[in-house]
N, C-alpha and C. Protein backbone atom coordinates (compact mmCIF):
# COMPACT_ATOMS: atom_id res chain seq x y z
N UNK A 1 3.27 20.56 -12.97
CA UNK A 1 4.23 20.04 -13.92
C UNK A 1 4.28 20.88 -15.18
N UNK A 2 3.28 21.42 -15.48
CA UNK A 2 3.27 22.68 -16.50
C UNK A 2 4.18 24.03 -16.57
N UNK A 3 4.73 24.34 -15.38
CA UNK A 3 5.92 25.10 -15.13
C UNK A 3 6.80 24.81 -15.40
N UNK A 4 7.35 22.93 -15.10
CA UNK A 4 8.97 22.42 -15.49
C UNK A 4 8.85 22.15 -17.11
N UNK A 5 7.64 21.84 -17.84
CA UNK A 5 7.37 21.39 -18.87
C UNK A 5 7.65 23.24 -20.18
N UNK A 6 7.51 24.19 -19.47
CA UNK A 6 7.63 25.50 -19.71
C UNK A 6 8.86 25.39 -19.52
N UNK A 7 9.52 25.51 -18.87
CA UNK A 7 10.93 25.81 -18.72
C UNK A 7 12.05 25.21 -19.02
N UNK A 8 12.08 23.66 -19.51
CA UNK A 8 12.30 23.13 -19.86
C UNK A 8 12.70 23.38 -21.58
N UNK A 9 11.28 24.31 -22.19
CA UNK A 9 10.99 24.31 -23.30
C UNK A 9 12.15 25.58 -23.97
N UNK A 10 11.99 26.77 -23.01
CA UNK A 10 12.50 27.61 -23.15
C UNK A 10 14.13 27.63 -22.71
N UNK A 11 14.36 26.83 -21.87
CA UNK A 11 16.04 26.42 -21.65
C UNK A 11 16.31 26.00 -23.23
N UNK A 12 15.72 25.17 -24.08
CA UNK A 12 15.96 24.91 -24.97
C UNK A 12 16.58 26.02 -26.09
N UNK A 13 15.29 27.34 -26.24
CA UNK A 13 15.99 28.13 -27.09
C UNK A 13 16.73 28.80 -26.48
N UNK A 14 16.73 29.14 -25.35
CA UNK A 14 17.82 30.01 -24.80
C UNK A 14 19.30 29.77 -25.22
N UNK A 15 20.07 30.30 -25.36
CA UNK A 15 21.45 30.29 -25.77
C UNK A 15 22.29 30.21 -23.98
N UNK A 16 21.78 31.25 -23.47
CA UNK A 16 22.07 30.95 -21.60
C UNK A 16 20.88 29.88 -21.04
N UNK A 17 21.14 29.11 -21.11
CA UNK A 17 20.07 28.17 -20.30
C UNK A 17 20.20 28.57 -18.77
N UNK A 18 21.18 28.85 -17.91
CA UNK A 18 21.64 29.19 -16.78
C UNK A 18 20.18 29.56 -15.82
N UNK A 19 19.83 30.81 -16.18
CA UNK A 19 18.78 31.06 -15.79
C UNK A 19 17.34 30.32 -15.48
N UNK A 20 16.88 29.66 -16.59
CA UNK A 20 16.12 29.09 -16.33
C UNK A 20 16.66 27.52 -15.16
N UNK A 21 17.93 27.33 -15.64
CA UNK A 21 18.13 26.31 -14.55
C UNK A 21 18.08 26.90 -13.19
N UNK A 22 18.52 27.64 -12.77
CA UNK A 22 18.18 28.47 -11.26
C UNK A 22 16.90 27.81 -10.80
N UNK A 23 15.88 29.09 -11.61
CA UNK A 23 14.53 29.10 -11.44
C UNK A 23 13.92 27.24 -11.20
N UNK A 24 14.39 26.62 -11.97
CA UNK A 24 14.01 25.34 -11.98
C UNK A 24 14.39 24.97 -10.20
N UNK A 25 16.05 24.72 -10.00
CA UNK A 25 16.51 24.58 -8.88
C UNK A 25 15.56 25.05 -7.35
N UNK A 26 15.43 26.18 -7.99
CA UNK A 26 15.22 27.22 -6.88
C UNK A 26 13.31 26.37 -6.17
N UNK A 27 12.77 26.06 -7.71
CA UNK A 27 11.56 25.66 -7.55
C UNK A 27 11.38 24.00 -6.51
N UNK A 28 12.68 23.37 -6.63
CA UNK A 28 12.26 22.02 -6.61
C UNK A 28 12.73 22.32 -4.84
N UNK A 29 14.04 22.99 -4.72
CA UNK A 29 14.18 23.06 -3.30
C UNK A 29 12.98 23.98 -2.33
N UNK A 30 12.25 24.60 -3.06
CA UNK A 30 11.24 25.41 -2.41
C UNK A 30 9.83 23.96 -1.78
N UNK A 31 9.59 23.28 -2.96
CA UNK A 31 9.06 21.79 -2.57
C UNK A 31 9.76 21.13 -1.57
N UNK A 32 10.96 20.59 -1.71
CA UNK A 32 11.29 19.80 -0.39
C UNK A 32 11.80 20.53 0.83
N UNK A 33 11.87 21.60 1.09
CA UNK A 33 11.48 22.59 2.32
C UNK A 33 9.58 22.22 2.80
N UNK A 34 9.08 22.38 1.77
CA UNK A 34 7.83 22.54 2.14
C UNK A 34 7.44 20.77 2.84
N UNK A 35 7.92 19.83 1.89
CA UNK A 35 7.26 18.47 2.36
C UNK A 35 8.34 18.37 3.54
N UNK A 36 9.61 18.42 3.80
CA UNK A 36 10.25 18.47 5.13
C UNK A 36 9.43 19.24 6.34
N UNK A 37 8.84 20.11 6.18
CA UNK A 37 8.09 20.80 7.18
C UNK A 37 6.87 20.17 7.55
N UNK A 38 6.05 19.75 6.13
CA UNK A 38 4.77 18.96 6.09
C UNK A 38 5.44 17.46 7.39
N UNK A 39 6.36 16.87 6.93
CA UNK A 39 6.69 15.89 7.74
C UNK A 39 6.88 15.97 9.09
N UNK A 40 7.76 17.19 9.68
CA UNK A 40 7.91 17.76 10.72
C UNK A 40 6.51 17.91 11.04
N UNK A 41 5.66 18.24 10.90
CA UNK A 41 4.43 18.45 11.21
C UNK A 41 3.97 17.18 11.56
N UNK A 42 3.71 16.30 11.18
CA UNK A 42 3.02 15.12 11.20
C UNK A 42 4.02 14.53 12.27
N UNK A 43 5.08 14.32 12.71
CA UNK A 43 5.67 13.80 13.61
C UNK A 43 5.24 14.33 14.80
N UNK A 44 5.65 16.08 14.95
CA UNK A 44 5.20 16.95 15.83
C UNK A 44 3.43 16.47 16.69
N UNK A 45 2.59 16.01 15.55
CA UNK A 45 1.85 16.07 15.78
C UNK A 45 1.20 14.25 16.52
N UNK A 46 1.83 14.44 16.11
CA UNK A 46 2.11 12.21 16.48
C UNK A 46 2.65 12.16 17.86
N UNK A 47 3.49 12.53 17.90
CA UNK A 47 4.25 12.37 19.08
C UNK A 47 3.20 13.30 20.08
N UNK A 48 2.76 14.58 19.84
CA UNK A 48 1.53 14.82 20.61
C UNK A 48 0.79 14.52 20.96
N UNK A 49 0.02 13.72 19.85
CA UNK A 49 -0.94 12.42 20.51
C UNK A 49 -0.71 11.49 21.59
N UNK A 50 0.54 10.74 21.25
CA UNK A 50 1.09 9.55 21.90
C UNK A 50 1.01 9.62 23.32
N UNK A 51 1.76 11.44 23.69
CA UNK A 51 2.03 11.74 24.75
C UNK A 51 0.58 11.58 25.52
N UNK A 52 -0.62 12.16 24.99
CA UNK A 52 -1.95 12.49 25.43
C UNK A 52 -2.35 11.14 25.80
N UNK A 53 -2.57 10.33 25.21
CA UNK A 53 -2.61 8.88 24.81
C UNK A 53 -2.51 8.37 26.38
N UNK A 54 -1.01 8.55 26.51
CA UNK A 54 -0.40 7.58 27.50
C UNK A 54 -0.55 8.38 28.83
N UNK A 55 -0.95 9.47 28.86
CA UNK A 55 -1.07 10.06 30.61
C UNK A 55 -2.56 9.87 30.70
């Protein structure tokens, strides 16, 4: 949270905030790629079980 709390700070003096909004953007969709995959994973891995499970 020390990164958005940084950037945040500096969008402020910036006269182009633009930039730092990207970087912000760019950061939060890089997170929900990552927990979408984390999830994919855990399903992947569930449903692997289940299968094992039941034969």
């Amino acid at each position: 949270m020390n990164k958005l709390a940084v950037n945040l700070v500096i969008s402020e003096k910036l006269k182009d905030s633009r930039l730092v909004e990207t970087g912000i953007y760019t950061t939060i969709e890089t997170i929900i790629q990552a927990q979408q995959a984390a999830m994919l994973a855990v399903i992947a891995s569930t449903s692997a079980v289940a299968t094992t499970t039941t034969t």
